[in-house]
Protein backbone atom coordinates (compact mmCIF):
# COMPACT_ATOMS: atom_id res chain seq x y z
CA UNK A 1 -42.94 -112.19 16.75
CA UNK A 2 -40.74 -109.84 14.65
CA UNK A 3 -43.52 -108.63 12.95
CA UNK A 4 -45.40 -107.46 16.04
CA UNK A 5 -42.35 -106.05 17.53
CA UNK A 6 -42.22 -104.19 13.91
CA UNK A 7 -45.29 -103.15 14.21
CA UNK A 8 -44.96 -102.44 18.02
CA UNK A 9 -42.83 -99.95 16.61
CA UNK A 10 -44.21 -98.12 14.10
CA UNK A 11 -46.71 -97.63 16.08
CA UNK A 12 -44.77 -95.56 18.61
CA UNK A 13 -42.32 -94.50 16.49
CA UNK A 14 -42.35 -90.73 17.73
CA UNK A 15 -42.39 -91.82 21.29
CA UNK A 16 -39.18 -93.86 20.26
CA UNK A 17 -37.84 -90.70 18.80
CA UNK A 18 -38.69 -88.17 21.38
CA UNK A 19 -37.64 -90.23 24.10
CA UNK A 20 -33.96 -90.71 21.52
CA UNK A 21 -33.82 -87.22 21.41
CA UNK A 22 -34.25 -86.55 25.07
CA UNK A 23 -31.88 -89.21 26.48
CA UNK A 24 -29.62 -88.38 24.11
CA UNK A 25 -30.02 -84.33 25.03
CA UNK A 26 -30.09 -84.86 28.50
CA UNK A 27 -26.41 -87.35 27.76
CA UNK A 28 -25.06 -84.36 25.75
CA UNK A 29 -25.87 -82.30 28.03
CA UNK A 30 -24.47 -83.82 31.09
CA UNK A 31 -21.26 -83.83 29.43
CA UNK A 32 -21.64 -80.33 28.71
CA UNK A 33 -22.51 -79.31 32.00
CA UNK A 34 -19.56 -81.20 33.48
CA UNK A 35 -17.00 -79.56 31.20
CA UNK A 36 -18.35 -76.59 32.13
CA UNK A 37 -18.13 -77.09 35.66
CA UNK A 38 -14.80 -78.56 35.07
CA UNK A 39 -13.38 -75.52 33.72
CA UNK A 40 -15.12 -73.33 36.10
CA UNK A 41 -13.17 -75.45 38.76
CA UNK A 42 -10.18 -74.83 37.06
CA UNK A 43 -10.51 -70.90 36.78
CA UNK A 44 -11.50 -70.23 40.14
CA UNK A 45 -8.18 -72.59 41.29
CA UNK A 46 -6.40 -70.53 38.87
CA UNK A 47 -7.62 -67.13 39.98
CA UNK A 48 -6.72 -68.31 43.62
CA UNK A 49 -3.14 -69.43 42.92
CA UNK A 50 -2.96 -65.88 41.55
CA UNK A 51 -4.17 -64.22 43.80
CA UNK A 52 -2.38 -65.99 46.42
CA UNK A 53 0.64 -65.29 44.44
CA UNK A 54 -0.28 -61.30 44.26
CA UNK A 55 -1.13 -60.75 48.06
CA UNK A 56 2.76 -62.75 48.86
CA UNK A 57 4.40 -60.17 45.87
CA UNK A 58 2.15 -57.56 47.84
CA UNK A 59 3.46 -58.19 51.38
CA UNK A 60 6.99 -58.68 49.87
CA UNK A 61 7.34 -55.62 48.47
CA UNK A 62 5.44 -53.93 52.15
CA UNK A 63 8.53 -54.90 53.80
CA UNK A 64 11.00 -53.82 51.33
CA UNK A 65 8.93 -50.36 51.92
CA UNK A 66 9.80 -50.74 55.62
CA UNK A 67 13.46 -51.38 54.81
CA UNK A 68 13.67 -48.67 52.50
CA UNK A 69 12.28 -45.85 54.81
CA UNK A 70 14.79 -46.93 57.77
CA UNK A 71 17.77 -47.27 55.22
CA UNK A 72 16.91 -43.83 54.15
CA UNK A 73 16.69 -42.20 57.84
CA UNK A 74 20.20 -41.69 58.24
CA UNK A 75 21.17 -40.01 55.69
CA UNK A 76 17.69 -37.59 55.83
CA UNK A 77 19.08 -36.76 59.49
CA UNK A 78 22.66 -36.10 58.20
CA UNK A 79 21.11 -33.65 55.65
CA UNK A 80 19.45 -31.67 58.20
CA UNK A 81 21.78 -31.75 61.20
CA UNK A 82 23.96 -30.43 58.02
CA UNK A 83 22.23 -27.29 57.20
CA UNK A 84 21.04 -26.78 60.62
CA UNK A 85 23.42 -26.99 62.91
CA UNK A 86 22.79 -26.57 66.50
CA UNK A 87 26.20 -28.36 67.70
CA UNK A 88 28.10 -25.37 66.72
CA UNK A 89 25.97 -22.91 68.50
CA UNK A 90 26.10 -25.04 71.90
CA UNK A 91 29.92 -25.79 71.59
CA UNK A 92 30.46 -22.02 71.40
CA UNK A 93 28.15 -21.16 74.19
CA UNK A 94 30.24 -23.29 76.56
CA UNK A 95 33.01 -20.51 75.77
CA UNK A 96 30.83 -18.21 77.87
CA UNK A 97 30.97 -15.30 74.44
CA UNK A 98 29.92 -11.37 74.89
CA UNK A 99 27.02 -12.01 72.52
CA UNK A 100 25.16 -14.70 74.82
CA UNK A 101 21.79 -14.15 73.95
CA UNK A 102 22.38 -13.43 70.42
CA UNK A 103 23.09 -17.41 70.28
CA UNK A 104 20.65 -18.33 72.63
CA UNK A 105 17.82 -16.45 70.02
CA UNK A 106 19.43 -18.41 66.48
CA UNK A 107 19.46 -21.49 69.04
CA UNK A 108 16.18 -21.56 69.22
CA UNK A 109 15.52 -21.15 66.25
CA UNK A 110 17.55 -23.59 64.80
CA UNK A 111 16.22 -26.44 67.49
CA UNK A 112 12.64 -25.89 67.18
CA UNK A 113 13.47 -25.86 63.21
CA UNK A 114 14.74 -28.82 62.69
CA UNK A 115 13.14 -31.25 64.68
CA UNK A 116 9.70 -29.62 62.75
CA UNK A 117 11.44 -30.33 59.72
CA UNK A 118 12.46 -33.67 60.67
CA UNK A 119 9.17 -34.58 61.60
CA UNK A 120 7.66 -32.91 58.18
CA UNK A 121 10.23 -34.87 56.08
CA UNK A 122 9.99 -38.21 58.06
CA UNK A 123 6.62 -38.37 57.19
CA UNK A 124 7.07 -37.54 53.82
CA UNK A 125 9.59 -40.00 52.88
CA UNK A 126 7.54 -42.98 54.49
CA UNK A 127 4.55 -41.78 52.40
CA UNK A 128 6.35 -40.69 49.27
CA UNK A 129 8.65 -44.10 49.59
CA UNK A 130 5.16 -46.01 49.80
CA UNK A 131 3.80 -44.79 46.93
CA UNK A 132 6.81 -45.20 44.45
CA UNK A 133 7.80 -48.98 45.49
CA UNK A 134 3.89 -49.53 44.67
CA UNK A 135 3.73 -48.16 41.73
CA UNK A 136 7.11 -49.97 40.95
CA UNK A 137 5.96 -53.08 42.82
CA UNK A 138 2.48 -53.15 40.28
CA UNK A 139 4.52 -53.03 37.36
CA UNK A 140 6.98 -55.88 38.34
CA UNK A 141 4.26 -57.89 39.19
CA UNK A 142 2.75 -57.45 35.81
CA UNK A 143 6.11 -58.07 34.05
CA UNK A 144 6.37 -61.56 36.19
CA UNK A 145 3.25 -62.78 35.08
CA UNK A 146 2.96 -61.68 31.66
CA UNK A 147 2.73 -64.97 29.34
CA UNK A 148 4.85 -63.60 26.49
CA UNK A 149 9.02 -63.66 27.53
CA UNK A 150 9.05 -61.34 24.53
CA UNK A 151 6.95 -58.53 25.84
CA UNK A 152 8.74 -55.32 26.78
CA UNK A 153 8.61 -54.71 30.64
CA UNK A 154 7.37 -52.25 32.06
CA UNK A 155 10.09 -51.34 34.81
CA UNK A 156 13.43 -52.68 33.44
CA UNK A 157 16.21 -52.30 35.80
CA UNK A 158 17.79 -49.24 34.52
CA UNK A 159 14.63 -48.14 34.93
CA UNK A 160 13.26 -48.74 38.62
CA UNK A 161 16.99 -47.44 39.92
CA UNK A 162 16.68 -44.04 37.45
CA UNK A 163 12.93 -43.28 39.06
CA UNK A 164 13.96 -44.37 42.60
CA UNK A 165 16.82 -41.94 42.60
CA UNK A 166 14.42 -39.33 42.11
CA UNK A 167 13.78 -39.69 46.03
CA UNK A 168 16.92 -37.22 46.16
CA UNK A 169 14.67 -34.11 45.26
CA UNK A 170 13.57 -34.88 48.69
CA UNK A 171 17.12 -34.89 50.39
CA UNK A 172 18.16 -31.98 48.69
CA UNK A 173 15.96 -28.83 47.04
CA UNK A 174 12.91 -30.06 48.42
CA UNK A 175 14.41 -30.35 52.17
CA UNK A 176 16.10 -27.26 51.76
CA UNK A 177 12.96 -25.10 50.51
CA UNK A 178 11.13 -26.92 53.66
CA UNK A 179 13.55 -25.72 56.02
CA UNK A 180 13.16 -22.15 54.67
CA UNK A 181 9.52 -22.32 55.18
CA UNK A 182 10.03 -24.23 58.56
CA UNK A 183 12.22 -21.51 59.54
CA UNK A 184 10.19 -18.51 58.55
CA UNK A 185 7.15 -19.91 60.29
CA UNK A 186 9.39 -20.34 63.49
CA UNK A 187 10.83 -16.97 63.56
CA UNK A 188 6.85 -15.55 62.88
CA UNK A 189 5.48 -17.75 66.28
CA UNK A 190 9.01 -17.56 68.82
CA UNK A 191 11.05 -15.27 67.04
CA UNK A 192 9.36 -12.68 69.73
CA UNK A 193 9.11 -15.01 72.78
CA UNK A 194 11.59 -14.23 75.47
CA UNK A 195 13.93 -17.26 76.36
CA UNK A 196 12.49 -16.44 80.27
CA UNK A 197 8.68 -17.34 78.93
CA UNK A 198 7.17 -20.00 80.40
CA UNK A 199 5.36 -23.21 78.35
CA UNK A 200 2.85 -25.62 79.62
CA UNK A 201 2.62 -28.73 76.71
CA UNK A 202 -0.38 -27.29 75.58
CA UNK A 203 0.81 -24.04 74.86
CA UNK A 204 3.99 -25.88 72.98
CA UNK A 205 1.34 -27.58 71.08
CA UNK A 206 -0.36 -24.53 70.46
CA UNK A 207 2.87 -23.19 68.96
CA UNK A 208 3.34 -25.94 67.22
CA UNK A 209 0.25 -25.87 65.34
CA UNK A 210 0.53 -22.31 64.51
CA UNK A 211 3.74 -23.08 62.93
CA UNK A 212 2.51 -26.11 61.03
CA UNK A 213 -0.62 -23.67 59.56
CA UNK A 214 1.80 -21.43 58.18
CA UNK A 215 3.74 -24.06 56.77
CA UNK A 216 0.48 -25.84 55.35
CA UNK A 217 -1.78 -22.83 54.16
CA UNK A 218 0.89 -21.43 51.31
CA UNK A 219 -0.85 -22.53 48.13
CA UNK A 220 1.89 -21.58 45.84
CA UNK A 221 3.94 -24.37 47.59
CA UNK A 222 1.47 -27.41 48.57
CA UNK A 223 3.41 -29.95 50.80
CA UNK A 224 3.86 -31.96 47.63
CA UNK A 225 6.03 -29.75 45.97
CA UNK A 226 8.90 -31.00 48.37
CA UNK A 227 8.64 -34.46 47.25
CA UNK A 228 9.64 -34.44 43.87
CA UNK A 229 11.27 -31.99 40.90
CA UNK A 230 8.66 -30.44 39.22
CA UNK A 231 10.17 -31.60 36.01
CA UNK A 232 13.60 -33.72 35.34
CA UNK A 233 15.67 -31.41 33.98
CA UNK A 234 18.12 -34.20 32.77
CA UNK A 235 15.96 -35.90 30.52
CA UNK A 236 14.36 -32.43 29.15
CA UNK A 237 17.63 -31.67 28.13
CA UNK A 238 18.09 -34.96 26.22
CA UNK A 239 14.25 -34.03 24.82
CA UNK A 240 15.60 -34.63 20.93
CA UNK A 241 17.56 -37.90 22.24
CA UNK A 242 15.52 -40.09 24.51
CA UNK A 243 15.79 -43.66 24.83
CA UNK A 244 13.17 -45.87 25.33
CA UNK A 245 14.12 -45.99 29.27
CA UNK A 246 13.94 -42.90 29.67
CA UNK A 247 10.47 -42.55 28.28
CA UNK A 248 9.30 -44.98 30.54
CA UNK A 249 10.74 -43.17 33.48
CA UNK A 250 8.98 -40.13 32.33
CA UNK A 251 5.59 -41.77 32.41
CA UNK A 252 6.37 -43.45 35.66
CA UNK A 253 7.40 -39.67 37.21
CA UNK A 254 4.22 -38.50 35.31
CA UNK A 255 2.16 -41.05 37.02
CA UNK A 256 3.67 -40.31 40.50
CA UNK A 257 2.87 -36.53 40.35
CA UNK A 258 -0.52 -37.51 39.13
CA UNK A 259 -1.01 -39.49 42.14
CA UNK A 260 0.78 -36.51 44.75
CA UNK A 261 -1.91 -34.00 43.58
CA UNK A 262 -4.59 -36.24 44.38
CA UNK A 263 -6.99 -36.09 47.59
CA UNK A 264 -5.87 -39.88 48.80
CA UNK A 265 -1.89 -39.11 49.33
CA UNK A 266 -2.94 -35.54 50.86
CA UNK A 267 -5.04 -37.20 52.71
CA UNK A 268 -2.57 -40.49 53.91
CA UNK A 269 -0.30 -37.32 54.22
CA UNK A 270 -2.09 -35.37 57.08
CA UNK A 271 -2.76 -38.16 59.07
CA UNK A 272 0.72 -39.19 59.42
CA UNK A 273 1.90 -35.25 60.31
CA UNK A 274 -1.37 -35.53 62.87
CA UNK A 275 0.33 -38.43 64.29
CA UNK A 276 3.90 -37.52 64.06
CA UNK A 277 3.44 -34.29 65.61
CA UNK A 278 1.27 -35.91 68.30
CA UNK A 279 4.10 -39.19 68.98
CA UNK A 280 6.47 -35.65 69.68
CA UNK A 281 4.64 -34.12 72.06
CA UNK A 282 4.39 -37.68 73.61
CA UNK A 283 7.66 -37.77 73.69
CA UNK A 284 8.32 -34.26 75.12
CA UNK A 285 5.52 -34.87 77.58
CA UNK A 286 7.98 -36.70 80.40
CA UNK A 287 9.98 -33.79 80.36
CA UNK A 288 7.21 -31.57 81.55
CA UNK A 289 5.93 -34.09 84.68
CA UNK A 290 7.41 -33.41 88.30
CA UNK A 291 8.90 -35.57 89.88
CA UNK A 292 6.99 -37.70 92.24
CA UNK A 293 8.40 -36.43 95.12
CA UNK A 294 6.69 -33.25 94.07
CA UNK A 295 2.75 -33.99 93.92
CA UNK A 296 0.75 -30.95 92.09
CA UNK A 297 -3.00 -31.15 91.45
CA UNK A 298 -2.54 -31.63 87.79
CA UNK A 299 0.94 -31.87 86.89
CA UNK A 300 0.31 -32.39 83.09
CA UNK A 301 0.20 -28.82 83.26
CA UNK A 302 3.95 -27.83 85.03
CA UNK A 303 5.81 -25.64 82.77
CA UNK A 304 9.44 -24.83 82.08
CA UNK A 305 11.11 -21.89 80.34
CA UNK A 306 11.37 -21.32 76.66
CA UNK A 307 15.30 -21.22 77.41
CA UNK A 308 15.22 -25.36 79.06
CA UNK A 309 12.47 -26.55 76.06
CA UNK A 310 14.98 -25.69 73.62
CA UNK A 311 17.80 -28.31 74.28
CA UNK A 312 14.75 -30.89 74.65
CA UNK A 313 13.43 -30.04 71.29
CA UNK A 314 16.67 -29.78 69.43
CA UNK A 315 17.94 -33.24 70.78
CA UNK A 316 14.27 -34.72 69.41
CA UNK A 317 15.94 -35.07 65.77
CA UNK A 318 17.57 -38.48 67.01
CA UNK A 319 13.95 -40.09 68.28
CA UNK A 320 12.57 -38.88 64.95
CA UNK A 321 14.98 -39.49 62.56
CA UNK A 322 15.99 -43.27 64.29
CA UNK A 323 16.71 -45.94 61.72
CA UNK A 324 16.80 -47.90 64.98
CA UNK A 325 13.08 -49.84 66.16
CA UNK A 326 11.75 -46.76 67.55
CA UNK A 327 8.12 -45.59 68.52
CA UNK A 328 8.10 -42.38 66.17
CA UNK A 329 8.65 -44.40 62.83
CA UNK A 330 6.95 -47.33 63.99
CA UNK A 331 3.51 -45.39 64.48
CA UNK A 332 4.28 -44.21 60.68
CA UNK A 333 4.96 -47.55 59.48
CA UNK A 334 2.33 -49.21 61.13
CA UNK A 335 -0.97 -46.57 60.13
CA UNK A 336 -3.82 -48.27 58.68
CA UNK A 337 -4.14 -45.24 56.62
CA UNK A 338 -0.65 -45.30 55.12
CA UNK A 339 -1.36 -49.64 54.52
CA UNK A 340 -4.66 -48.83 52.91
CA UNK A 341 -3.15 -46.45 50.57
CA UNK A 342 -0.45 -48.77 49.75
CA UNK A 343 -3.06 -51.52 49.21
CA UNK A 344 -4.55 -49.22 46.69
CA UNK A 345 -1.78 -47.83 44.87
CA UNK A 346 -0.41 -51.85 44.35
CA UNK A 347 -4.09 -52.82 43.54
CA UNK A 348 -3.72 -49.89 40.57
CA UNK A 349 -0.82 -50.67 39.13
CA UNK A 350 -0.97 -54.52 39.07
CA UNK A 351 -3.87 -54.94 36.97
CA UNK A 352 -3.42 -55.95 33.87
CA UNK A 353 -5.53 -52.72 32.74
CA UNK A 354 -3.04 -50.34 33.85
């Protein structure tokens, strides 16, 4: 019996051998397979987690934006009532003075100025403010998920509150060179128009567009150049003494200008002048309706004197400038434009390439 079952075999011994091999392979390899598919399970619950983790540090640091810009409004409006101060000029027209219509002409000036230049620098700050707690919003994500507590961060604290500060270009040269620009435009478009002129709302839109051209079309100084020094003249002068700090703020300023020069922010930047501009006419619009008890074919074309748009205009500054829920910074905060740039910008500076 043994001896067949011997012989059985050596008969077949390759079959034995192949069929070894191929149970055997196919064991192996089933093993294999499930490790592999094990870890793949693993990675893509991993890479979830993560990026469930990212989008929450993403929408986090969205609001902080939001609470940034409206903590910032306030002093922005304080800065230009400041500089451009249309209280005085009303105050001392209540005195009925000799040289009326002297104030009456810097008046309007001054009112159609500044609420242009609050407008311009609104904008600005939302955009400028989304870009820089991005960029700083990448970085900190990187730093929390970095697997070494040795490795040097990449925003230290000293260093986020030294590059944030640099928002004060904004609130100080830079809205100061803006208002001379505002202003010269202004005088070039009304400085001519006679307080007696009447406006419809498109021919204040008109105006307004002519003024915002000028503004716009000077190539020495692009819109950007309000946002931020062209160089920090504090740290050049500690050029031979640096600290490490410093250097990273540097590179983080660097990185900023890098992104204000390119055709995304000018481009997140239009739309929300387009749309601030457009939420102040809205505004303004009511003013220029009759009252019902006075029916006209089309009343969105009644107009009023240049002399009763100014008040109007110059009281616009505290709709613009609101750190209060208003409909003005709302439409700003809310753009799809201004959230897809933000998306991109965070996107940037969170990957681990960067």
């Amino acid at each position: 019996m043994l001896y067949s079952i011997w012989n059985f075999v050596k008969r077949h011994k390759r079959k034995f051998i192949f069929t070894g091999a191929v149970v055997g392979g196919a064991y192996f390899l089933g093993r294999y397979a499930q490790k592999k598919i094990q870890a793949a399970q693993e990675k893509e619950a991993s890479e979830y987690l993560a990026q469930a983790r990212r989008q929450f540090h993403f929408e986090s640091n969205q609001r902080t934006c939001n609470m940034t810009v409206l903590s910032m409004l306030p002093p922005l409006r304080d800065a230009i009532v400041s500089q451009l101060n249309s209280e005085s000029l009303t105050t001392l027209l209540k005195t009925r003075p000799a040289n009326k219509l002297e104030i009456w002409e810097d008046l309007k000036i001054i009112s159609f100025t500044r609420t242009i230049v609050a407008v311009y620098s609104t904008c600005m700050l939302v955009v400028l403010l989304r870009l820089q707690l991005n960029i700083i919003g990448g970085y900190l994500y990187l730093d929390s998920s970095s697997c070494s507590p040795a490795a040097p961060h990449l925003a230290p604290p000293d260093v986020q509150q030294q590059y944030l500060s640099s928002i004060q270009h904004l609130l100080g040269d830079g809205l100061t060179a803006l208002m001379s620009a505002v202003k010269r435009a202004v005088v070039n478009a009304l400085g001519s128009v006679s307080l007696k002129t009447s406006l419809c709302l498109r021919e204040l839109e008109e105006q307004l567009n002519w003024i915002r051209a000028e503004v716009e079309s000077d190539s020495r100084r692009p819109l950007s150049w309000y946002l931020l020094a062209a160089e920090e003249e504090a740290l050049a002068e500690q050029a031979c003494g640096l600290t490490p700090d410093d250097g990273i703020t540097i590179r983080l300023l660097n990185e900023t200008r890098d992104m204000l020069d390119s055709p995304d922010f000018s481009l997140v930047l239009t739309a929300c002048l387009h749309r601030g501009f457009s939420r102040l006419l809205d505004n303004m619009a009511q003013f220029f309706q009759r009252p019902a008890s006075e029916p006209t074919p089309d009343s969105a074309l009644d107009s009023l004197p240049l002399a009763k748009i100014i008040p109007i205009i110059n009281g616009q500054i505290h709709s613009v400038c609101s750190d209060s829920p208003s409909y003005f910074v709302q439409d700003l905060l809310t753009n799809n434009q201004v959230k897809e740039f933000a998306a991109n910008v965070y996107e940037t500076f969170s990957s681990p390439h960067q």
